[in-house]
Protein backbone atom coordinates (compact mmCIF):
# COMPACT_ATOMS: atom_id res chain seq x y z
CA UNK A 1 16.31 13.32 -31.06
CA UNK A 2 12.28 12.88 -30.98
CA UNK A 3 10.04 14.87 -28.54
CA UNK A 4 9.90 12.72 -26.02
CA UNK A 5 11.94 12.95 -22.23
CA UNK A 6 13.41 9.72 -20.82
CA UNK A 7 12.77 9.28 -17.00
CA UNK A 8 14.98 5.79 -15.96
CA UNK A 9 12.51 3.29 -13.86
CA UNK A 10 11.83 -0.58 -13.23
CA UNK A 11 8.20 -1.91 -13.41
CA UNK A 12 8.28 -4.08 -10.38
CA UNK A 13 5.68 -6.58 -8.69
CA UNK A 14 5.70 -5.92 -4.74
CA UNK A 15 3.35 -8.53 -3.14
CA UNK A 16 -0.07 -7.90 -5.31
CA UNK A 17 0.26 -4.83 -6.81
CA UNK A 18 2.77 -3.28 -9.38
CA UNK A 19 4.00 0.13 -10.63
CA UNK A 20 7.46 1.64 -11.78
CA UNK A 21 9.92 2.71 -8.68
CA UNK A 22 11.94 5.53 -9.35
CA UNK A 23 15.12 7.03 -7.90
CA UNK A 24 14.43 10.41 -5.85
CA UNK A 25 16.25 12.34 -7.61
CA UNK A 26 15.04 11.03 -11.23
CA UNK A 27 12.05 13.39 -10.53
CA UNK A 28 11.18 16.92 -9.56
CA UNK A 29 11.90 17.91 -6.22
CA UNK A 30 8.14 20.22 -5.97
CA UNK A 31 5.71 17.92 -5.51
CA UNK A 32 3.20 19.48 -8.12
CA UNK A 33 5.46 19.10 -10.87
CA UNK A 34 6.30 15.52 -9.73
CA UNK A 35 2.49 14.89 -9.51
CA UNK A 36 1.54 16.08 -12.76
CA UNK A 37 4.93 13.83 -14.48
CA UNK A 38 2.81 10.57 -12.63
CA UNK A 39 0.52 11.24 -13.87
CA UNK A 40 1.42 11.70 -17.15
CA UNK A 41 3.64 8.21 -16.86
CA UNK A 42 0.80 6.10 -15.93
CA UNK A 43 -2.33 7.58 -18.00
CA UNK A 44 -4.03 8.91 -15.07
CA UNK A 45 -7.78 10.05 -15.98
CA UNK A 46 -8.15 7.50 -18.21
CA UNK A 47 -10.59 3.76 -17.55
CA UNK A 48 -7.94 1.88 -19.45
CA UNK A 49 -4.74 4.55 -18.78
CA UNK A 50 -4.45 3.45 -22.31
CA UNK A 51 -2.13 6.32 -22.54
CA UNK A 52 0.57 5.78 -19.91
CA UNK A 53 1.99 2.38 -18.74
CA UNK A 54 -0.47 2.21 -15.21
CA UNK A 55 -2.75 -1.03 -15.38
CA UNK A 56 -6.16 0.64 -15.13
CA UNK A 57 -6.49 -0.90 -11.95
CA UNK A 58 -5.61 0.74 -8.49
CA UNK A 59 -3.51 -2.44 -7.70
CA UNK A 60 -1.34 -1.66 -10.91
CA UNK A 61 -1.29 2.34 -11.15
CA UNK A 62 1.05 2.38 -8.00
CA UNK A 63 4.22 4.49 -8.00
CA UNK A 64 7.38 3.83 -5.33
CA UNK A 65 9.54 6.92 -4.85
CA UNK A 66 13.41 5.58 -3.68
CA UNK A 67 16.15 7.42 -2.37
CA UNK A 68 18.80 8.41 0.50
CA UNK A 69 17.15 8.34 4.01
CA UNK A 70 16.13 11.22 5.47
CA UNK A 71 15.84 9.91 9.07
CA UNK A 72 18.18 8.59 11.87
CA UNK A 73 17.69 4.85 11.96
CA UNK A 74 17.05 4.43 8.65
CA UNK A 75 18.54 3.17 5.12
CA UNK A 76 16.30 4.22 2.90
CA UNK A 77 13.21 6.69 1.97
CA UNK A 78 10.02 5.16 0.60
CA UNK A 79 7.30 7.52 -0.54
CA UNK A 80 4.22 5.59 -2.19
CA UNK A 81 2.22 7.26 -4.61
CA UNK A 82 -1.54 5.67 -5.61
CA UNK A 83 -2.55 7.69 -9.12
CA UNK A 84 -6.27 7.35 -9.15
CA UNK A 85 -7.15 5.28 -12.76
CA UNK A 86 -10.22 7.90 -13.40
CA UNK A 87 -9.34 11.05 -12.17
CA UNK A 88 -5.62 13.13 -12.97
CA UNK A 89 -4.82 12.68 -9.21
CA UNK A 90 -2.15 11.83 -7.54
CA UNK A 91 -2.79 10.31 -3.44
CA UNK A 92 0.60 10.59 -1.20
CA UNK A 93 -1.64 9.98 2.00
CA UNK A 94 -1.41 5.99 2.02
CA UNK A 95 1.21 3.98 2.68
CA UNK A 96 1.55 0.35 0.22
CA UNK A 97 2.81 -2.44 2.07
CA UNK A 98 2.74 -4.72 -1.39
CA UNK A 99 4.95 -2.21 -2.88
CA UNK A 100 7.07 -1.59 0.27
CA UNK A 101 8.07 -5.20 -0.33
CA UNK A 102 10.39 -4.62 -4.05
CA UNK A 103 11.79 -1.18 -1.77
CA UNK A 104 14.64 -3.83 -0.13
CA UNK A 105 15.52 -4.90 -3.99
CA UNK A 106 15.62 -2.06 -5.47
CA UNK A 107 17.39 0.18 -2.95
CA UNK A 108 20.06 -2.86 -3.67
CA UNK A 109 20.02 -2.91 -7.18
CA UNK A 110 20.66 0.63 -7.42
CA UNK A 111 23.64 1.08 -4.87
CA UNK A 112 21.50 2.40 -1.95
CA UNK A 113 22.01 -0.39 0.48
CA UNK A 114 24.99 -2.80 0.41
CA UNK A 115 24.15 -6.84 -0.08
CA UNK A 116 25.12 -8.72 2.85
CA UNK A 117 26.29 -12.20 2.45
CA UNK A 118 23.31 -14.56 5.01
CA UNK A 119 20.63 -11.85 3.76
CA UNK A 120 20.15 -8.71 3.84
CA UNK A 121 17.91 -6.25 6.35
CA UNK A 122 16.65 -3.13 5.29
CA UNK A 123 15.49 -0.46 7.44
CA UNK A 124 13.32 1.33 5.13
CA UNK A 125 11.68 4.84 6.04
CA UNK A 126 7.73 5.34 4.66
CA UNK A 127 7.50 9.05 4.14
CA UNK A 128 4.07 8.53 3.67
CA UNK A 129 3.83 7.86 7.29
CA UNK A 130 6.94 8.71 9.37
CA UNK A 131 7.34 4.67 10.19
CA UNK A 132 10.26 2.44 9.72
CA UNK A 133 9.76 -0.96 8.83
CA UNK A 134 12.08 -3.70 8.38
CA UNK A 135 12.38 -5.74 5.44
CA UNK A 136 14.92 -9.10 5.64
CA UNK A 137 15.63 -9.20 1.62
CA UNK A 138 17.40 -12.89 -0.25
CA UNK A 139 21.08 -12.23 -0.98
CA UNK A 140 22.64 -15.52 -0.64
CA UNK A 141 26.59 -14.60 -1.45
CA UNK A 142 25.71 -11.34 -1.52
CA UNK A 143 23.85 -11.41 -4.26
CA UNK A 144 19.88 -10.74 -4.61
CA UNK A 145 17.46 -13.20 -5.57
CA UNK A 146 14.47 -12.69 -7.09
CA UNK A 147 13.36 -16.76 -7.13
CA UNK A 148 12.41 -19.06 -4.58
CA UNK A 149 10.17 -21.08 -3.22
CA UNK A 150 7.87 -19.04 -1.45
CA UNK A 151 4.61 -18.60 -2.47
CA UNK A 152 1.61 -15.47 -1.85
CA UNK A 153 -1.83 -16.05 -2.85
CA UNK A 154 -3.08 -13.61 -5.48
CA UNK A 155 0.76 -14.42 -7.31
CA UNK A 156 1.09 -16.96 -9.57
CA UNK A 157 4.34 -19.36 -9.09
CA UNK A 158 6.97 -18.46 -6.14
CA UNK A 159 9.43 -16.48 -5.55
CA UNK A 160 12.30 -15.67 -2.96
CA UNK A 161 10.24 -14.49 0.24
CA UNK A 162 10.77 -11.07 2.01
CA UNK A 163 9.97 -10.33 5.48
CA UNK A 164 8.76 -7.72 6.62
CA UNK A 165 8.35 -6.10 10.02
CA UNK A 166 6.26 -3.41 11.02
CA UNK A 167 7.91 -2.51 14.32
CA UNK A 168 6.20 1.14 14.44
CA UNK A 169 2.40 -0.09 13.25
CA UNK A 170 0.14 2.45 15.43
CA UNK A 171 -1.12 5.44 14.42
CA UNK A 172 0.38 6.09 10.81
CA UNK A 173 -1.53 9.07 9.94
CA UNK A 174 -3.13 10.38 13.26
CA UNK A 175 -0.24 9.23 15.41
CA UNK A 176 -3.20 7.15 17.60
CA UNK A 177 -3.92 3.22 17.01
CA UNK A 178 -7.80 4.84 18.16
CA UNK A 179 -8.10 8.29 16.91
CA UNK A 180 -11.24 8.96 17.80
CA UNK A 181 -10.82 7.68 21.20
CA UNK A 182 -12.69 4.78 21.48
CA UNK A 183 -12.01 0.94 20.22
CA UNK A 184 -15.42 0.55 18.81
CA UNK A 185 -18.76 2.94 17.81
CA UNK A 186 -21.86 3.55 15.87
CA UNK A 187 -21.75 5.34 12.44
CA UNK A 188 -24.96 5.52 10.13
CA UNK A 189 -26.53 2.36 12.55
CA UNK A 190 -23.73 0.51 11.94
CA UNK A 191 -21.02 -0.76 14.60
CA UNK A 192 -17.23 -0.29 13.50
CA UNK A 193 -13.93 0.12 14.90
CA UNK A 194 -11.66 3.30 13.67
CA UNK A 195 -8.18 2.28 14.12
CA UNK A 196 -5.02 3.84 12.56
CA UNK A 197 -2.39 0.88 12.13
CA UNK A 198 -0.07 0.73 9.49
CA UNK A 199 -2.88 2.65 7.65
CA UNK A 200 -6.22 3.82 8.69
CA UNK A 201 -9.31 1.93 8.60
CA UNK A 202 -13.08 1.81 9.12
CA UNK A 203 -13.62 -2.13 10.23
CA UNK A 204 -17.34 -3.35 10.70
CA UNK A 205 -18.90 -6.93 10.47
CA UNK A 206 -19.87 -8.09 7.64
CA UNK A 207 -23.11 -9.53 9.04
CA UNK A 208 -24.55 -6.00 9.92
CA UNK A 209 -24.74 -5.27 5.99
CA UNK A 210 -26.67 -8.82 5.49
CA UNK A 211 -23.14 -10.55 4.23
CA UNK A 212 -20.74 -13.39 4.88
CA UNK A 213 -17.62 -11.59 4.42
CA UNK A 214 -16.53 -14.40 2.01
CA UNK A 215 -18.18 -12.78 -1.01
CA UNK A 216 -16.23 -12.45 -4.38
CA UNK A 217 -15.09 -9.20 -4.96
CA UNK A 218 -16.72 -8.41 -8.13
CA UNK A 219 -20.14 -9.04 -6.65
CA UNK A 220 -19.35 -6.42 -3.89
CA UNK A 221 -18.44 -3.92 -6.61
CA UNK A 222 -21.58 -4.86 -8.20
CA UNK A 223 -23.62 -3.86 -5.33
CA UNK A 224 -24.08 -0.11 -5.57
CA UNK A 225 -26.31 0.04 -2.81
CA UNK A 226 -23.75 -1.77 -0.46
CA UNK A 227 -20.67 0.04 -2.02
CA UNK A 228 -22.75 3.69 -1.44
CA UNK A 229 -23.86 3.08 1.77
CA UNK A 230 -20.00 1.86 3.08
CA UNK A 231 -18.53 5.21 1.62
CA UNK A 232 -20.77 7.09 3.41
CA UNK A 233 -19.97 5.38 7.07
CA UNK A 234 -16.06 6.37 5.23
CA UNK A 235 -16.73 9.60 5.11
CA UNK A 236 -18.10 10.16 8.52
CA UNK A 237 -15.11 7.81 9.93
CA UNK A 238 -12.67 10.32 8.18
CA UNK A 239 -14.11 13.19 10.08
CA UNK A 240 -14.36 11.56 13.67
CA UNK A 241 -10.49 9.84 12.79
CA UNK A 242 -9.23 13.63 12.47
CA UNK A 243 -8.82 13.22 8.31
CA UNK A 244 -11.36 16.33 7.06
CA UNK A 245 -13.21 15.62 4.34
CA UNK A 246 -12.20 12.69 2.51
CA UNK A 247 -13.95 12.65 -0.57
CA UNK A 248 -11.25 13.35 -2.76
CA UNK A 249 -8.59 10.72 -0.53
CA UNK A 250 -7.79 6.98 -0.60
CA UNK A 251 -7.86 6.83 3.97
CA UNK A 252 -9.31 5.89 5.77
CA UNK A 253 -9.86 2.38 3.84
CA UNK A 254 -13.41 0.32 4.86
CA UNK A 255 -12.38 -3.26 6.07
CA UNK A 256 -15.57 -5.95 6.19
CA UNK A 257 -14.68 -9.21 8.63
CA UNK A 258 -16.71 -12.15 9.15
CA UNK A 259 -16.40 -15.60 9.95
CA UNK A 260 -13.86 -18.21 8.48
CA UNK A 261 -15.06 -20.14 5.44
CA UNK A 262 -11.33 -21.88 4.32
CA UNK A 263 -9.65 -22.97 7.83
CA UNK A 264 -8.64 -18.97 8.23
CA UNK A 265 -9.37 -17.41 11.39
CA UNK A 266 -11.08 -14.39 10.13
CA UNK A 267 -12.39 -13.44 6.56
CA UNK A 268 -11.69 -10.48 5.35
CA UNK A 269 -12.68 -7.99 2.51
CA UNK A 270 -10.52 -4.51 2.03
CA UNK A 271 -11.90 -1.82 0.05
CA UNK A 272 -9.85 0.30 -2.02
CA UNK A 273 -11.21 2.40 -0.74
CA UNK A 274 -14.20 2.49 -3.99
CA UNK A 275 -13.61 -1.40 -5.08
CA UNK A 276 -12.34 -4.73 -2.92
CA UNK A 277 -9.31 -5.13 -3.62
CA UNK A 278 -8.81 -8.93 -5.00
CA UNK A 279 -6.07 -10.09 -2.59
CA UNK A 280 -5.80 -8.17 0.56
CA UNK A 281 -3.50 -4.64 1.38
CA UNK A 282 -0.09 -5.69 3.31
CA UNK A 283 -1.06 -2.69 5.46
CA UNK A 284 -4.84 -3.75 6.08
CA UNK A 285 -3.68 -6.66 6.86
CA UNK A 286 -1.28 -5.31 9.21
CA UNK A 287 -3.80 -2.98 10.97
CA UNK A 288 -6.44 -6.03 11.05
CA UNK A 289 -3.89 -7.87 13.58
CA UNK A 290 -3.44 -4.81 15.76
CA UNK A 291 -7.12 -4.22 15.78
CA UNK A 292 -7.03 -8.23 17.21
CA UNK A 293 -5.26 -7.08 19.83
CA UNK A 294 -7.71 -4.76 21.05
CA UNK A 295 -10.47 -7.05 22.93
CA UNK A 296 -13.17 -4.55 22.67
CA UNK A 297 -12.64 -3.76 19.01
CA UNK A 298 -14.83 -5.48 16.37
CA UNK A 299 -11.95 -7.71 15.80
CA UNK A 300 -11.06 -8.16 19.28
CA UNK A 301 -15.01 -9.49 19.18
CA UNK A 302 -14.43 -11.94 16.55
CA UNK A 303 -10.89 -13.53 18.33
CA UNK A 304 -12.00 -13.59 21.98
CA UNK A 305 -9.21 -14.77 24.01
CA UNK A 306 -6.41 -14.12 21.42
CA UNK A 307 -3.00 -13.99 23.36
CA UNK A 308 0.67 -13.15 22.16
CA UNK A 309 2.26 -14.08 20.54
CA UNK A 310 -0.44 -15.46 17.42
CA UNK A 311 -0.35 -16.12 13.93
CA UNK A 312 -3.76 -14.84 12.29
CA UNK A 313 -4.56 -16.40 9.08
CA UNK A 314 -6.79 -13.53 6.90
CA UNK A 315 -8.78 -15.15 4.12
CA UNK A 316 -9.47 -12.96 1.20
CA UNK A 317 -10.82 -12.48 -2.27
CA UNK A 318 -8.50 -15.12 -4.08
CA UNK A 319 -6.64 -17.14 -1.06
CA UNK A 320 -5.15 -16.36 2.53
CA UNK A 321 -2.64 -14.26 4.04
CA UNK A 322 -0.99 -15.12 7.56
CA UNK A 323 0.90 -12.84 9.82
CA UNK A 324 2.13 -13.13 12.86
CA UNK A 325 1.97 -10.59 16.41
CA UNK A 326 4.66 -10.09 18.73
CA UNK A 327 4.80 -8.01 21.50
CA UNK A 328 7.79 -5.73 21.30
CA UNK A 329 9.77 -6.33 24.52
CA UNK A 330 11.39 -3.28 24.88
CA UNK A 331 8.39 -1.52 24.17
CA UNK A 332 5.70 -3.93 25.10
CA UNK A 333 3.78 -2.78 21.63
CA UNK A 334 2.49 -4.92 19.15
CA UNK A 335 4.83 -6.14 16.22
CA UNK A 336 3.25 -7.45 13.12
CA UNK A 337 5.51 -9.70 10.50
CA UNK A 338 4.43 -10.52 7.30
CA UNK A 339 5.77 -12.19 4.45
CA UNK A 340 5.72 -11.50 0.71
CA UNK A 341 7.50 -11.56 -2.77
CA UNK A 342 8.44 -9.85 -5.55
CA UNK A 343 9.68 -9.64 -8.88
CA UNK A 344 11.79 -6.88 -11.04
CA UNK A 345 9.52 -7.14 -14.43
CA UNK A 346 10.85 -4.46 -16.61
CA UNK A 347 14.18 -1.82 -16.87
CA UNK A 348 14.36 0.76 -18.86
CA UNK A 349 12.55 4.56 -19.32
CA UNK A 350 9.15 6.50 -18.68
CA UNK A 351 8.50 8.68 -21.81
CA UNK A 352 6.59 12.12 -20.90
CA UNK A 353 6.06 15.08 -23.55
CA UNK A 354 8.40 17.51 -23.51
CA UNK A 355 5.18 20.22 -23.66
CA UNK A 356 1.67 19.88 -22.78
CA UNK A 357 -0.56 18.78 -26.03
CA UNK A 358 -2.61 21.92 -24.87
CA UNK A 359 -5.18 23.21 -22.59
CA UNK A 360 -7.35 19.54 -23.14
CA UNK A 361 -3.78 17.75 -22.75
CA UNK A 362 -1.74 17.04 -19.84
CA UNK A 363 -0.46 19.41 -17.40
CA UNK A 364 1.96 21.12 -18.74
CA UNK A 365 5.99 19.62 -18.13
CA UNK A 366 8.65 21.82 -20.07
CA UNK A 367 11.82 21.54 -20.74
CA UNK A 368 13.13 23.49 -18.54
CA UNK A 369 11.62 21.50 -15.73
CA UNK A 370 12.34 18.28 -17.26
CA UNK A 371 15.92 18.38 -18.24
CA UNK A 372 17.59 18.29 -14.95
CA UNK A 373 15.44 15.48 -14.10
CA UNK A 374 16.31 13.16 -16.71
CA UNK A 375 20.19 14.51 -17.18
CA UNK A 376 19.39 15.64 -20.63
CA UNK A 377 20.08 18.66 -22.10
CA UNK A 378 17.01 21.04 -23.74
């Protein structure tokens, strides 16, 4: 037997991103010693993560945590994880609603939710948050299907499509669609909107920084200037959205709109919260179209007259995304329904150390921690 531990995992692609999604109780219960094993897995602290199997990219160093629910209403726990690529940190603030889309698949694959015949719904609890959301997964027969016809901008080819539904979309982290109170303000001279969706965001116009809101986003990450001056309207927005300090955290995540250059309704450009992402965040996307429904928001601004229900088409980086508002009638709150894909790319096992390399290595992951986990004996 070599010196390596063997944690079981599939690499999966949910929407635009990608990471491996693990079984609860594949990993440490503490959340320290499951932090530093992520860590470890992916390369964390590293440009290229050349050591660990994340991307180098915050779209592809994404971890989905699976396992029994832990709620009434629900089928299955969903904890997201976002290791940062250049620091040995590990972010359970944000929820991923690209990732959230493979959670329906895999909770079927592995036994957690039984394959209905006309397709399957999944009622799938984000620990990140508290929310449910509903995901309507392809199992013609009973069985799941990974192709289709649907296509997602930002995805080469198609793939079977899964819905989802964000039924609970206010107030993920703060527990208020406005935390701070108000639907729109001035931070640093500039005019945004704090709201607290499916995740929470700092929206202002793109205009007010001398933009279109069409730009590529390589040439925003380019612009130092631009990119320094939007974390520091972040920070503030953290404070006055009830977050503390938020140097060190992914939320809230700066959201640029501006007018409609491709027959969209809205452009759009979501930060990461340090780079635009190249597609667009199932979640900022989500908390764009309840920010619409706000008329005195900075959204609100941009779609006067917008009545439910609407289908919002959101151009970004490399194509469109469309979702669609409802307004729940039972509980006359905004529903947002998107639709994605995604793909199982890979089965098989993490590989961690079974000690650190030292005090310049990884934190340290014995064997005594380790060999529950993985079902192997020291």
């Amino acid at each position: 037997m070599d010196d390596l531990l063997r944690i079981p995992c599939v690499l999966m692609r949910g929407g635009t991103s990608k990471g491996p999604f693990f079984l609860r109780d594949d990993l440490p219960a503490d959340a320290a010693r499951r932090d530093a094993l992520l860590i470890e897995i992916m390369g964390g602290g590293h440009p290229l993560e050349i050591d660990g199997i994340g991307g180098g990219n915050t779209l592809s160093s994404k971890v989905a945590i699976v396992g029994p629910p832990t709620r009434d209403g629900a089928d299955v726990d969903y904890l997201f994880a976002q290791v940062a690529v250049d620091r040995r940190l590990v972010d359970t603030g944000p929820n991923c609603g690209n990732m959230l889309s493979a959670v329906g698949p895999f909770a079927i694959e592995k036994g957690l939710v039984a394959a209905e015949a006309d397709g399957t719904r999944v009622r799938i609890h984000n620990t990140n948050t508290g929310k449910i959301i509903e995901a309507l997964v392809s199992t013609p027969g009973g069985a799941l299907r990974y192709q289709g016809d649907a296509a997602i901008d930002g995805v080469p080819g198609t793939a079977a499509p899964v819905y989802l539904a964000f039924r609970e979309a206010s107030g993920a982290k703060t527990g208020k669609l406005l935390p701070s109170g108000s639907p729109q303000e001035v931070i640093a001279g500039v005019p945004v909107s704090l709201i607290d969706g499916a995740t929470p965001v700092v929206i202002a116009r793109a205009e007010t920084f001398g933009l279109t809101g069409s730009e590529p986003a390589a040439a925003l990450d380019a612009d130092r200037g631009f990119m320094a001056r939007l974390e520091t309207i972040r920070l503030e927005a953290g404070r006055r959205m009830g977050l503390g300090d938020v140097r060190d955290q992914v939320l809230p995540k700066p959201v640029l709109i501006g007018a409609p250059a491709a027959g969209g309704d809205l452009a759009v450009r979501y930060f990461t919260p340090h780079a635009c992402h190249t597609a667009l965040a199932t979640t900022g996307a989500v908390t764009v179209a309840m920010a619409a429904t706000l008329p005195d928001s900075i959204v609100g601004g941009a779609l006067p007259g917008l009545a439910l229900p609407a289908a919002l088409g959101l151009e970004h980086p490399t194509g469109r995304m469309d979702v669609r508002i409802e307004r729940d009638p039972a509980t006359g709150e905004p529903t947002v329904f998107v639709m994605r894909t995604c793909r199982s790319l890979f089965e098989g096992a993490a590989l961690v150390r079974r000690k650190s390399d030292g005090p310049a290595g990884p934190p340290r992951l014995s064997i005594c921690n380790l060999s529950v986990v993985t079902g192997r004996k020291p």
